[in-house]
N, C-alpha and C. Protein backbone atom coordinates (compact mmCIF):
# COMPACT_ATOMS: atom_id res chain seq x y z
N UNK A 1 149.82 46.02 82.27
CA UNK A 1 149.95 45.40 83.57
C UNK A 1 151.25 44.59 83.67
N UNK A 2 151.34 44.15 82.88
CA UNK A 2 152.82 43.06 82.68
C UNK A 2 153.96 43.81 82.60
N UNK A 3 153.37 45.27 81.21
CA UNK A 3 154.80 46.19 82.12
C UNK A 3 155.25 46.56 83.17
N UNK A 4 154.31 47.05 83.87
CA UNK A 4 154.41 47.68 85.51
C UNK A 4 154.94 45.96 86.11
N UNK A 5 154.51 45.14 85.64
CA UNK A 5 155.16 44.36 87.00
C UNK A 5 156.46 43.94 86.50
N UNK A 6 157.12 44.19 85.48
CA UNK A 6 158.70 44.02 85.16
C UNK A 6 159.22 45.07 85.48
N UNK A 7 158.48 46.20 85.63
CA UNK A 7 159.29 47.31 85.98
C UNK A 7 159.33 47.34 88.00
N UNK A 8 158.30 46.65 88.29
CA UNK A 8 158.69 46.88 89.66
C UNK A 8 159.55 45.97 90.22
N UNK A 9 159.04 44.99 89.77
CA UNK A 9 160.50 43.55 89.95
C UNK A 9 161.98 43.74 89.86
N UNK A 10 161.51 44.38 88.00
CA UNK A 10 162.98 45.09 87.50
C UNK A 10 163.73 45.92 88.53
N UNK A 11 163.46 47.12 89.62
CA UNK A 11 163.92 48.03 90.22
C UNK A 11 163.80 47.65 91.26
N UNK A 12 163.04 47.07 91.62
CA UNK A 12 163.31 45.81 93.53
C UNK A 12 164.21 45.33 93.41
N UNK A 13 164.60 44.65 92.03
CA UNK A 13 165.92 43.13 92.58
C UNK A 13 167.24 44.14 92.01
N UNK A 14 167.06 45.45 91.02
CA UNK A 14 168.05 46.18 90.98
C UNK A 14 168.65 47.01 92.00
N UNK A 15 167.71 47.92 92.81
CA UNK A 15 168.15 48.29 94.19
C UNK A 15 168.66 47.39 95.22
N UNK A 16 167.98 46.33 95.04
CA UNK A 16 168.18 45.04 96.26
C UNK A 16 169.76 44.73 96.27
N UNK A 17 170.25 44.32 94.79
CA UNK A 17 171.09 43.76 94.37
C UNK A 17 172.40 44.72 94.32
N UNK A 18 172.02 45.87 93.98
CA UNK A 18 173.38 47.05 93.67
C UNK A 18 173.68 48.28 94.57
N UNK A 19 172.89 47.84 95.59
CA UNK A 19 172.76 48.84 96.77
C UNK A 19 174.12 49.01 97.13
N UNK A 20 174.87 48.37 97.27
CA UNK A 20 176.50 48.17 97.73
C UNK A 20 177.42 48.86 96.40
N UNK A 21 176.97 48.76 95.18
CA UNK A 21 177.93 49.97 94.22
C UNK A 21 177.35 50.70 94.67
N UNK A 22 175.60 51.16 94.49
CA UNK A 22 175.14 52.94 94.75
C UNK A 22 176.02 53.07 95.61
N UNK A 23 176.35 53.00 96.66
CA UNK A 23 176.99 53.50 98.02
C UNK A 23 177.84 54.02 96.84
N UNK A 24 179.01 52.67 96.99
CA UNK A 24 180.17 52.58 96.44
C UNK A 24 181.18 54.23 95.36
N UNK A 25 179.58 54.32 94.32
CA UNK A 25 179.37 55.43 93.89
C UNK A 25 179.20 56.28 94.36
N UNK A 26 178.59 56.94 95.37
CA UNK A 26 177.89 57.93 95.89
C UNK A 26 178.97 58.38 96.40
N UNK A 27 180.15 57.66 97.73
CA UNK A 27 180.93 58.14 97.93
C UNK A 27 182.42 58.72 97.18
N UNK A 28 181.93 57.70 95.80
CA UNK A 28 183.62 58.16 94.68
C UNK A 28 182.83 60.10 94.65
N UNK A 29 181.79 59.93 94.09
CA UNK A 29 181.47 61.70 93.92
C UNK A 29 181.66 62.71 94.69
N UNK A 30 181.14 61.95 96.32
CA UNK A 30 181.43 62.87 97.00
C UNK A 30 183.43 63.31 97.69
N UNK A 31 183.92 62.27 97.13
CA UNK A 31 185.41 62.66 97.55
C UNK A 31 185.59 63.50 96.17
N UNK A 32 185.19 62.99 94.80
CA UNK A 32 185.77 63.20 93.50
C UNK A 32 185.57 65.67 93.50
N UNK A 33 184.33 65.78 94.10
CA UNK A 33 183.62 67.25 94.26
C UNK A 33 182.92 67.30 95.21
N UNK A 34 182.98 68.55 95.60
CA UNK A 34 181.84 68.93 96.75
C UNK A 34 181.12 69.33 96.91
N UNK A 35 179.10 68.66 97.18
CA UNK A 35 178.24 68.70 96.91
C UNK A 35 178.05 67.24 97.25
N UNK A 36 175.99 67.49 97.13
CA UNK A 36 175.60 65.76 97.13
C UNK A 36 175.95 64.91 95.97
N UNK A 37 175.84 63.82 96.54
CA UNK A 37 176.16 63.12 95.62
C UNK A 37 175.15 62.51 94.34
N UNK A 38 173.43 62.91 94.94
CA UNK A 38 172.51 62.76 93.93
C UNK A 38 171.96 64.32 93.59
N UNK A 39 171.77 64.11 92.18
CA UNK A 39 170.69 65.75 91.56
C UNK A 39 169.77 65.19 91.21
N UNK A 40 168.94 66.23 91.96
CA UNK A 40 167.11 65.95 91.24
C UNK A 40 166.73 66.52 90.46
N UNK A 41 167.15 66.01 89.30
CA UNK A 41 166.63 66.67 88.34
C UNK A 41 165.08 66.77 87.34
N UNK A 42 164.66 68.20 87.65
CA UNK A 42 163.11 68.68 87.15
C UNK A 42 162.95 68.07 85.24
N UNK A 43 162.06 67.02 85.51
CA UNK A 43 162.00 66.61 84.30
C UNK A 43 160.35 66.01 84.01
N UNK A 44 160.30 66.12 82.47
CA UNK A 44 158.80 65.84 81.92
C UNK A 44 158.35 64.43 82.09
N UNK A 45 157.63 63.98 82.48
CA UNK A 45 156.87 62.68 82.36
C UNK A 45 155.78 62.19 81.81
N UNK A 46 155.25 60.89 82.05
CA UNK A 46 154.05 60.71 81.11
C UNK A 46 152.99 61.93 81.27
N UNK A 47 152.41 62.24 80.13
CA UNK A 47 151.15 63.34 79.75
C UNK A 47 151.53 64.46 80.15
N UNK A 48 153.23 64.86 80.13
CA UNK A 48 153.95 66.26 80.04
C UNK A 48 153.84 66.59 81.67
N UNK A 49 153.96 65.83 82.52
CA UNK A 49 153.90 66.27 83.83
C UNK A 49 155.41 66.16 84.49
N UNK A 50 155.47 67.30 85.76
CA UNK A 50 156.65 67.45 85.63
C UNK A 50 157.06 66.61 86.60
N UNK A 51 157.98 66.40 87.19
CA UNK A 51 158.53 65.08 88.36
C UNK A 51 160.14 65.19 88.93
N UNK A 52 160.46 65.17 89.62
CA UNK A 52 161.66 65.09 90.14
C UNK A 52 162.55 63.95 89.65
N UNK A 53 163.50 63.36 89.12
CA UNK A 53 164.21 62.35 89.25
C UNK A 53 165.82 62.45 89.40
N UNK A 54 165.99 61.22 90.13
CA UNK A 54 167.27 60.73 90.68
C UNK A 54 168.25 60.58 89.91
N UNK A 55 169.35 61.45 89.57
CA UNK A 55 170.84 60.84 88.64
C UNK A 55 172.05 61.22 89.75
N UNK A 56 172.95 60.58 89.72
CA UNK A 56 174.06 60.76 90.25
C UNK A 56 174.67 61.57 89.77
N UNK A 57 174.97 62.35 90.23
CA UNK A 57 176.26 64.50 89.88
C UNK A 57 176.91 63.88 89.11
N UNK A 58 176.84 64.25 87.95
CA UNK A 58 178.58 64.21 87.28
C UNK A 58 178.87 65.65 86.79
N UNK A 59 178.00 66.88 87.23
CA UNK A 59 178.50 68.22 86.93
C UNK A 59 178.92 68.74 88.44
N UNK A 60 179.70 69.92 88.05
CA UNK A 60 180.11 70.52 89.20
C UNK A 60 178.64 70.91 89.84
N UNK A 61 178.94 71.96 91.14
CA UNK A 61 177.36 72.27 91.51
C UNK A 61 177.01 73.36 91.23
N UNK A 62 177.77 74.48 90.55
CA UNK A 62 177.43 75.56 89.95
C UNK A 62 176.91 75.82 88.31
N UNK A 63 176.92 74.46 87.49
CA UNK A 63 176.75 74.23 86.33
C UNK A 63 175.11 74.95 86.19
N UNK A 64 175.34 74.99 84.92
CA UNK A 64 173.40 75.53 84.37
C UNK A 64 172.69 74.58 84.50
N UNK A 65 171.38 74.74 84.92
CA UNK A 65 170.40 73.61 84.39
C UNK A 65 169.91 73.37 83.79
N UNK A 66 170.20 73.12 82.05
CA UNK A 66 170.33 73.02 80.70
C UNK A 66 170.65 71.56 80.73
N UNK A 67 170.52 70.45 78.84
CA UNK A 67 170.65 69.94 78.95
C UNK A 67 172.40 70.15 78.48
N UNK A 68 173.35 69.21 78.38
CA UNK A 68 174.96 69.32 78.24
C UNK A 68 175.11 69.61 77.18
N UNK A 69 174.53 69.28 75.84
CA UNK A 69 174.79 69.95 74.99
C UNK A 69 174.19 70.94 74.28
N UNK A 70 173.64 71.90 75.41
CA UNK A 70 173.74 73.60 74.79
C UNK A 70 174.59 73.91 75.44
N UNK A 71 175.49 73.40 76.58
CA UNK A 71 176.37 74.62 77.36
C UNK A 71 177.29 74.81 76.09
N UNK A 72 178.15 75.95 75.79
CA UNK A 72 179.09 76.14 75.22
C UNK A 72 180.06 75.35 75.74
N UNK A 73 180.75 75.43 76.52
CA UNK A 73 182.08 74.21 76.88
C UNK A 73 181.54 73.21 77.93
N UNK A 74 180.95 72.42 77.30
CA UNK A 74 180.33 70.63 78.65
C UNK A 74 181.56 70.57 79.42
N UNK A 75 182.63 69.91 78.67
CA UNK A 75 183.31 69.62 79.47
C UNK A 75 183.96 70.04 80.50
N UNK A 76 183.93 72.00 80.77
CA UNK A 76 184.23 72.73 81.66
C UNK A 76 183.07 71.79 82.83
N UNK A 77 182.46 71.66 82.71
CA UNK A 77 181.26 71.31 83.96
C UNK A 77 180.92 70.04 84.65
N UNK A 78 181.62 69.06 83.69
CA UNK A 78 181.59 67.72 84.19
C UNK A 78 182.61 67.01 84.76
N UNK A 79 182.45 66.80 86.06
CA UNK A 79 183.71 66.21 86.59
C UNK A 79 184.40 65.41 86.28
N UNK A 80 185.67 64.77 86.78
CA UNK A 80 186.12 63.43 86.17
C UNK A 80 185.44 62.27 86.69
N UNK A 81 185.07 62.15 87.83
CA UNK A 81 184.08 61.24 88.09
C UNK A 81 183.04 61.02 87.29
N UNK A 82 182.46 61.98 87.02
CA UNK A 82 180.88 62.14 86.32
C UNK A 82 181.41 61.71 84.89
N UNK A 83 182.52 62.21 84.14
CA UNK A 83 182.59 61.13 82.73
C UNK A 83 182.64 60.33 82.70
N UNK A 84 183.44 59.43 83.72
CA UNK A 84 183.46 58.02 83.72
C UNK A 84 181.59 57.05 83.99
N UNK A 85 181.19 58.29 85.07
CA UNK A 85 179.77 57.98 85.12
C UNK A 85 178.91 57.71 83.79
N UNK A 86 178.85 59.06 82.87
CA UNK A 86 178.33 58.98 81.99
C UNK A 86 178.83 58.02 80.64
N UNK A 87 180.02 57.89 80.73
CA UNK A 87 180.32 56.76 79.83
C UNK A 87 179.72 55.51 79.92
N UNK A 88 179.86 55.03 81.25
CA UNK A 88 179.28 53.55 81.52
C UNK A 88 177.93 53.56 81.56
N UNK A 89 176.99 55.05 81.87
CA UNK A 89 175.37 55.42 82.14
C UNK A 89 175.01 54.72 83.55
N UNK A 90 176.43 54.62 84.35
CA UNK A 90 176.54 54.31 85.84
C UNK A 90 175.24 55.61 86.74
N UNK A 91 175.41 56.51 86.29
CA UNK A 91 174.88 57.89 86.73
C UNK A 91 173.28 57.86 86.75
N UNK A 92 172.92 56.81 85.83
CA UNK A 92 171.41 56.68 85.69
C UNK A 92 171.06 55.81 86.83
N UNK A 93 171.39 55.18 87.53
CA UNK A 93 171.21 54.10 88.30
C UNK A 93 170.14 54.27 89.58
N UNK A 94 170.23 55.55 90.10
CA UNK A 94 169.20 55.87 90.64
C UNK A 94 168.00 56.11 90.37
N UNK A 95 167.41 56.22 89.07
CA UNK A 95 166.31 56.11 88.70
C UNK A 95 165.68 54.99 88.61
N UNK A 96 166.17 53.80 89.32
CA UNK A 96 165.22 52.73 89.58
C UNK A 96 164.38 53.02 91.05
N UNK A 97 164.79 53.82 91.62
CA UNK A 97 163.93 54.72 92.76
C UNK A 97 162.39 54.71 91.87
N UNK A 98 162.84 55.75 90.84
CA UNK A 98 161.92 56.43 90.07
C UNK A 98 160.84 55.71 89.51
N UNK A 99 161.71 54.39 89.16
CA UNK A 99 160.96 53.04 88.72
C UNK A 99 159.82 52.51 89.32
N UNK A 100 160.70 52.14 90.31
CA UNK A 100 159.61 51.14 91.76
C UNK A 100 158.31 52.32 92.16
N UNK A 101 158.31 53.65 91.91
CA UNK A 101 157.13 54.72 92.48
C UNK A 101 156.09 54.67 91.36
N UNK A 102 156.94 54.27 90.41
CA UNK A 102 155.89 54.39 89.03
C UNK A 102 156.27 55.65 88.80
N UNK A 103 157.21 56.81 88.81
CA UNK A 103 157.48 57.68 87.91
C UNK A 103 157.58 57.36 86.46
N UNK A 104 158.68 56.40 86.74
CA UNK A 104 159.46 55.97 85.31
C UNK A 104 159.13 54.90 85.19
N UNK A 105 159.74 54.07 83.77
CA UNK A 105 159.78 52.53 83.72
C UNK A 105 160.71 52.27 83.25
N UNK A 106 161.37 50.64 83.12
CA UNK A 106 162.55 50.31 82.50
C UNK A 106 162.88 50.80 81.22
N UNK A 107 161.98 50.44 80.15
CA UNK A 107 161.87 50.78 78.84
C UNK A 107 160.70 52.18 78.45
N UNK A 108 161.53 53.05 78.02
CA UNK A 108 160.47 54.30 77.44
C UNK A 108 161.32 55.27 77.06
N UNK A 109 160.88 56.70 76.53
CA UNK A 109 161.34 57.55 76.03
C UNK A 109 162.41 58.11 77.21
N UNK A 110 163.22 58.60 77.13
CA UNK A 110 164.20 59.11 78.06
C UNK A 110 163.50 60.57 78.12
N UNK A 111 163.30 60.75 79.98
CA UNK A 111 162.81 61.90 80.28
C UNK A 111 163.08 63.16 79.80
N UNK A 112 162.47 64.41 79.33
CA UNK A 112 162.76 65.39 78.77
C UNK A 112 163.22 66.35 79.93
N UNK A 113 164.44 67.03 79.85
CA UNK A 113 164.46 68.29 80.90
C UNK A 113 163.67 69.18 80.44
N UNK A 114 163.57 70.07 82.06
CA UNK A 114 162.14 71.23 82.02
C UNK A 114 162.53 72.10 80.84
N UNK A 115 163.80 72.41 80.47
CA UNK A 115 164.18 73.15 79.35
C UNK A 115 164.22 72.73 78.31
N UNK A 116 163.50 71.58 77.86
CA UNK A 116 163.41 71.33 76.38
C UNK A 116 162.32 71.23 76.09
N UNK A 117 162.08 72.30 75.59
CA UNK A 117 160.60 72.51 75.21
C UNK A 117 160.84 72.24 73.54
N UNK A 118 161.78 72.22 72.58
CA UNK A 118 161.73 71.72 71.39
C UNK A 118 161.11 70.21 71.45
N UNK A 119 162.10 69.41 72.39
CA UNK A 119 161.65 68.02 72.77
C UNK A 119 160.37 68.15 73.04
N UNK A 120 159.81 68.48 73.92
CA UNK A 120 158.47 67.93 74.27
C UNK A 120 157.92 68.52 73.41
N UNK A 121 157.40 69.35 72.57
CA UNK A 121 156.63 69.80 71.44
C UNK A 121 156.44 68.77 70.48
N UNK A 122 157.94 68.04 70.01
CA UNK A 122 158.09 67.27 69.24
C UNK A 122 157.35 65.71 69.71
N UNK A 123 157.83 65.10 71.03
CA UNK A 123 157.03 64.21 71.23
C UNK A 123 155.80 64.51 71.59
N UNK A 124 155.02 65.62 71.82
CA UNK A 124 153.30 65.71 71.87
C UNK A 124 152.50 65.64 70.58
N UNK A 125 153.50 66.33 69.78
CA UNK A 125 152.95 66.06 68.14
C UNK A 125 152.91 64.66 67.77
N UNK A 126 153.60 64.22 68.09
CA UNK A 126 154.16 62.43 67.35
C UNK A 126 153.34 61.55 68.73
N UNK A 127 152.83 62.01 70.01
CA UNK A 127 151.85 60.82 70.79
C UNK A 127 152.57 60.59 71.68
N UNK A 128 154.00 60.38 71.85
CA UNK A 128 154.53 59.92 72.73
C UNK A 128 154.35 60.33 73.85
N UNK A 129 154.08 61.32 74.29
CA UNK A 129 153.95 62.31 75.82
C UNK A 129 152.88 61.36 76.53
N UNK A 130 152.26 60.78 76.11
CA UNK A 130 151.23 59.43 76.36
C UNK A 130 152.49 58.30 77.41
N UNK A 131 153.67 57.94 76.98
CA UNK A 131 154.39 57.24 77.39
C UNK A 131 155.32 57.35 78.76
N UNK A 132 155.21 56.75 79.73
CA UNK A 132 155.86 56.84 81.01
C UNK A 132 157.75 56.77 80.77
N UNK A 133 157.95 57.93 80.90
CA UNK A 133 159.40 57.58 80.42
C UNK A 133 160.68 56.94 81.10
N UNK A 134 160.93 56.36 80.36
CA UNK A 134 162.08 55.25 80.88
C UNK A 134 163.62 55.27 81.10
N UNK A 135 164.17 54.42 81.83
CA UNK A 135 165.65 54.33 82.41
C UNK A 135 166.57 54.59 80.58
N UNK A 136 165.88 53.39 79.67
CA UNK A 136 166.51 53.27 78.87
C UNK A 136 165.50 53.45 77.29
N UNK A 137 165.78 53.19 76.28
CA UNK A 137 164.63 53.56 75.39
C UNK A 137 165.31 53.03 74.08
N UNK A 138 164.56 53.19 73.11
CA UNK A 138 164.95 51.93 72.07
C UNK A 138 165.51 53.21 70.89
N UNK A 139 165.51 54.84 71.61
CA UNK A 139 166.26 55.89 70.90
C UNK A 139 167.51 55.94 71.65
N UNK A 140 167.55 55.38 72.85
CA UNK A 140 169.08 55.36 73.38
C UNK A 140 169.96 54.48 72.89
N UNK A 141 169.23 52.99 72.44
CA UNK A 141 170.27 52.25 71.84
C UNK A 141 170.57 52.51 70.06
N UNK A 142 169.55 53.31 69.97
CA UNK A 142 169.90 53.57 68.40
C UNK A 142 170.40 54.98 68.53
N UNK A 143 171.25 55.29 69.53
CA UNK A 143 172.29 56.63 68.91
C UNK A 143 172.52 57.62 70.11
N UNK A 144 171.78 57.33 70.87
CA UNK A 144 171.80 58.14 72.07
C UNK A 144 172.07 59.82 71.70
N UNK A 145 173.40 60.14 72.85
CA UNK A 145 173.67 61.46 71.84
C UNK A 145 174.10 61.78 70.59
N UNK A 146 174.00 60.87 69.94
CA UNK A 146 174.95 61.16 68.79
C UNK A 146 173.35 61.12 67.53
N UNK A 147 172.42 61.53 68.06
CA UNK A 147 171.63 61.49 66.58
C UNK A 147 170.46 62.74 67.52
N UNK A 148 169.82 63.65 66.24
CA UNK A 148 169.11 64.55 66.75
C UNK A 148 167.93 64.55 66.91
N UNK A 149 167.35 65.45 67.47
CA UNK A 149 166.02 65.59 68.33
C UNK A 149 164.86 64.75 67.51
N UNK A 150 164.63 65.11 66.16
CA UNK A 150 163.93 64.57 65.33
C UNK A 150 163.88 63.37 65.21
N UNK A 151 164.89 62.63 65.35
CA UNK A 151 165.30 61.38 64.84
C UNK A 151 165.22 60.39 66.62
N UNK A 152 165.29 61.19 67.56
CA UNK A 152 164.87 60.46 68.79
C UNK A 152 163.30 60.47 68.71
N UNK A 153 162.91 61.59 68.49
CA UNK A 153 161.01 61.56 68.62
C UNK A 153 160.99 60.15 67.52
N UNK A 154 161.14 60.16 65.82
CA UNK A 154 160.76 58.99 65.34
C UNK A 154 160.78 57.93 65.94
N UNK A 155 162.32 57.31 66.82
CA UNK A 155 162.42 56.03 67.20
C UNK A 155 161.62 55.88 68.31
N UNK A 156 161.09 57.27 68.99
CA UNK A 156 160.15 57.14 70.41
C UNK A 156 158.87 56.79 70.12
N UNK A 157 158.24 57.01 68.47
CA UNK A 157 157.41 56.90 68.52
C UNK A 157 157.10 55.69 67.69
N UNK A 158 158.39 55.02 67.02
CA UNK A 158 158.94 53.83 66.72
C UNK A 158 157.92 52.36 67.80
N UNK A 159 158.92 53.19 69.11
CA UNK A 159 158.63 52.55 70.29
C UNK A 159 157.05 52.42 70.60
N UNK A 160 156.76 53.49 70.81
CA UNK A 160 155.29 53.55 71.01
C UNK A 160 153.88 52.51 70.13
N UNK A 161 154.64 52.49 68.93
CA UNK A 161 153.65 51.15 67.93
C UNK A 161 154.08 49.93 68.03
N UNK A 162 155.52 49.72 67.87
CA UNK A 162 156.18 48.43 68.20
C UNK A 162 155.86 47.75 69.75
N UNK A 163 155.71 48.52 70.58
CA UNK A 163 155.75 48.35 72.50
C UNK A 163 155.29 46.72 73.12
N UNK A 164 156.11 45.58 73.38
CA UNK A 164 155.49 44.87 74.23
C UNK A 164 156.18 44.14 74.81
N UNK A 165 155.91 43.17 75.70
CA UNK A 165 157.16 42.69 76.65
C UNK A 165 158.62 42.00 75.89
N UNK A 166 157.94 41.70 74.62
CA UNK A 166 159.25 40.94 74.24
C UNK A 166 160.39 42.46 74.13
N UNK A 167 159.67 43.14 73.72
CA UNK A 167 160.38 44.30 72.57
C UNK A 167 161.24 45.17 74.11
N UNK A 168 160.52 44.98 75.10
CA UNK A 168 161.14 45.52 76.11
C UNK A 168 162.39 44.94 76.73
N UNK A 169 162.15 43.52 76.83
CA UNK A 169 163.43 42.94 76.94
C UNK A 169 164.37 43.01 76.13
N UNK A 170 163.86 43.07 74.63
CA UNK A 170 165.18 43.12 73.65
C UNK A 170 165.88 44.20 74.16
N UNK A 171 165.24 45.48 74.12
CA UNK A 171 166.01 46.80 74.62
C UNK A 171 166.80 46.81 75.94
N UNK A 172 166.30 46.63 76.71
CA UNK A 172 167.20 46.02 77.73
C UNK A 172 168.55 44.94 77.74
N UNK A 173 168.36 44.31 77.16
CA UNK A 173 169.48 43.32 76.88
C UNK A 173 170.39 44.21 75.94
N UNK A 174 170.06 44.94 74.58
CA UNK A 174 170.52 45.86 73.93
C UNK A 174 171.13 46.91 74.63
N UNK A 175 170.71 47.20 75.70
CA UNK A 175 171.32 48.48 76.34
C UNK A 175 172.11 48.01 77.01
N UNK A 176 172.11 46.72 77.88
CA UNK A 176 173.29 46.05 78.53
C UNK A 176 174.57 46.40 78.09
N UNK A 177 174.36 45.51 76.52
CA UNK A 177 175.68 45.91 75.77
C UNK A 177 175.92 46.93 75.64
N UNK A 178 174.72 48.13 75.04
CA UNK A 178 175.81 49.23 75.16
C UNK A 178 176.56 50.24 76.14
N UNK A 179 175.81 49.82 77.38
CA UNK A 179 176.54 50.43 78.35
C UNK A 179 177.61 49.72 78.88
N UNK A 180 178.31 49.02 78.17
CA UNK A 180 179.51 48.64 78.72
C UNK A 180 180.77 48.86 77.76
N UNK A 181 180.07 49.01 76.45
CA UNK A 181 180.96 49.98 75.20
C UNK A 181 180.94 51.30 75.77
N UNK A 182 179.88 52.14 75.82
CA UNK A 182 180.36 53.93 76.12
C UNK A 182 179.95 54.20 74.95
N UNK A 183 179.08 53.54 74.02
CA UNK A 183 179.44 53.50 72.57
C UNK A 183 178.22 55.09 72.70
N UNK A 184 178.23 55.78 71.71
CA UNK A 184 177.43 56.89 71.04
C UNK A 184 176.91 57.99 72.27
N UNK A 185 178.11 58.15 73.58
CA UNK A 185 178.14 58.84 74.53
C UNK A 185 178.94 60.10 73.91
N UNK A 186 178.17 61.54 73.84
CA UNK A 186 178.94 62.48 73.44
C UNK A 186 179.78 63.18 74.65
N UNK A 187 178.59 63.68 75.82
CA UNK A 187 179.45 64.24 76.88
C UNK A 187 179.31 63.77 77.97
């Protein structure tokens, strides 16, 4: 209960407050390529259900809908806008939409795309698929892209025994910092 109400607070006073970058953003994409400026992207949620969520384009609009690193060349597909997006994890920002509906929550496993079925196999074995997945996650600050599938399910399920308001704020404050390094961003 205490989660849900940091997470709705959390994404009220974040929309409330940053409504003037979203714009801000929305329109760098739409001058930067042409297309909208948000993708809904088909992704897994708590108890493997599937859900729509909100990221800001940083691929062209003809790209696969894969995650970036199986395409053979990422960087053919990601705009220059969209790296700078994904460096800062500016691009995630619309998923406090996702937040305030109760799709998502602040802190949890980072949503699986419909095409990773290695991922979700892996977190249904290990429990996590139990977990409402989140903006940010305590496998994003320990490595994000830069550590593999296996080693995100452990820290997800890390998360899942460790889980409570303090531990949520730490991660949050933790992710602050790292989204302002770029630090362990591959593409």
């Amino acid at each position: 209960m205490l989660k849900r109400g940091l997470d709705i607070v959390g994404s009220a006073a974040g929309l409330a407050v940053l409504w003037p970058l979203l714009l801000a953003l929305a329109l760098l994409i739409r001058l930067d390529s042409p297309g909208p400026a948000l993708h809904w992207s088909s992704r897994f949620g708590r108890n493997n259900q599937l859900f729509l969520m909100p990221k800001f384009r940083t691929m062209r609009l003809e790209a696969p809908d894969v995650a970036t690193e199986a395409l053979p060349d990422p960087d053919h597909w990601i705009t220059p806008t969209g790296r700078w997006l994904r460096r800062t994890s500016l691009d995630e920002l619309p998923q406090l939409w996702s937040i305030l509906t109760g799709r998502m929550s602040l802190v949890g496993p980072r949503p699986a795309l419909h095409s990773q079925d290695d991922l979700i196999a892996l977190r249904t074995r290990a429990g996590v698929h139990v977990l409402r997945p989140g903006l940010t996650g305590w496998a994003q600050i320990n490595g994000r892209d830069a550590i593999d599938l296996s080693r995100k399910v452990e820290l997800d399920a890390d998360y899942l025994a460790r889980q409570s308001f303090s531990f949520d704020i730490m991660v949050l404050l933790l992710t602050l910092r790292r989204a302002f390094t770029g630090r362990d961003v591959v593409h």
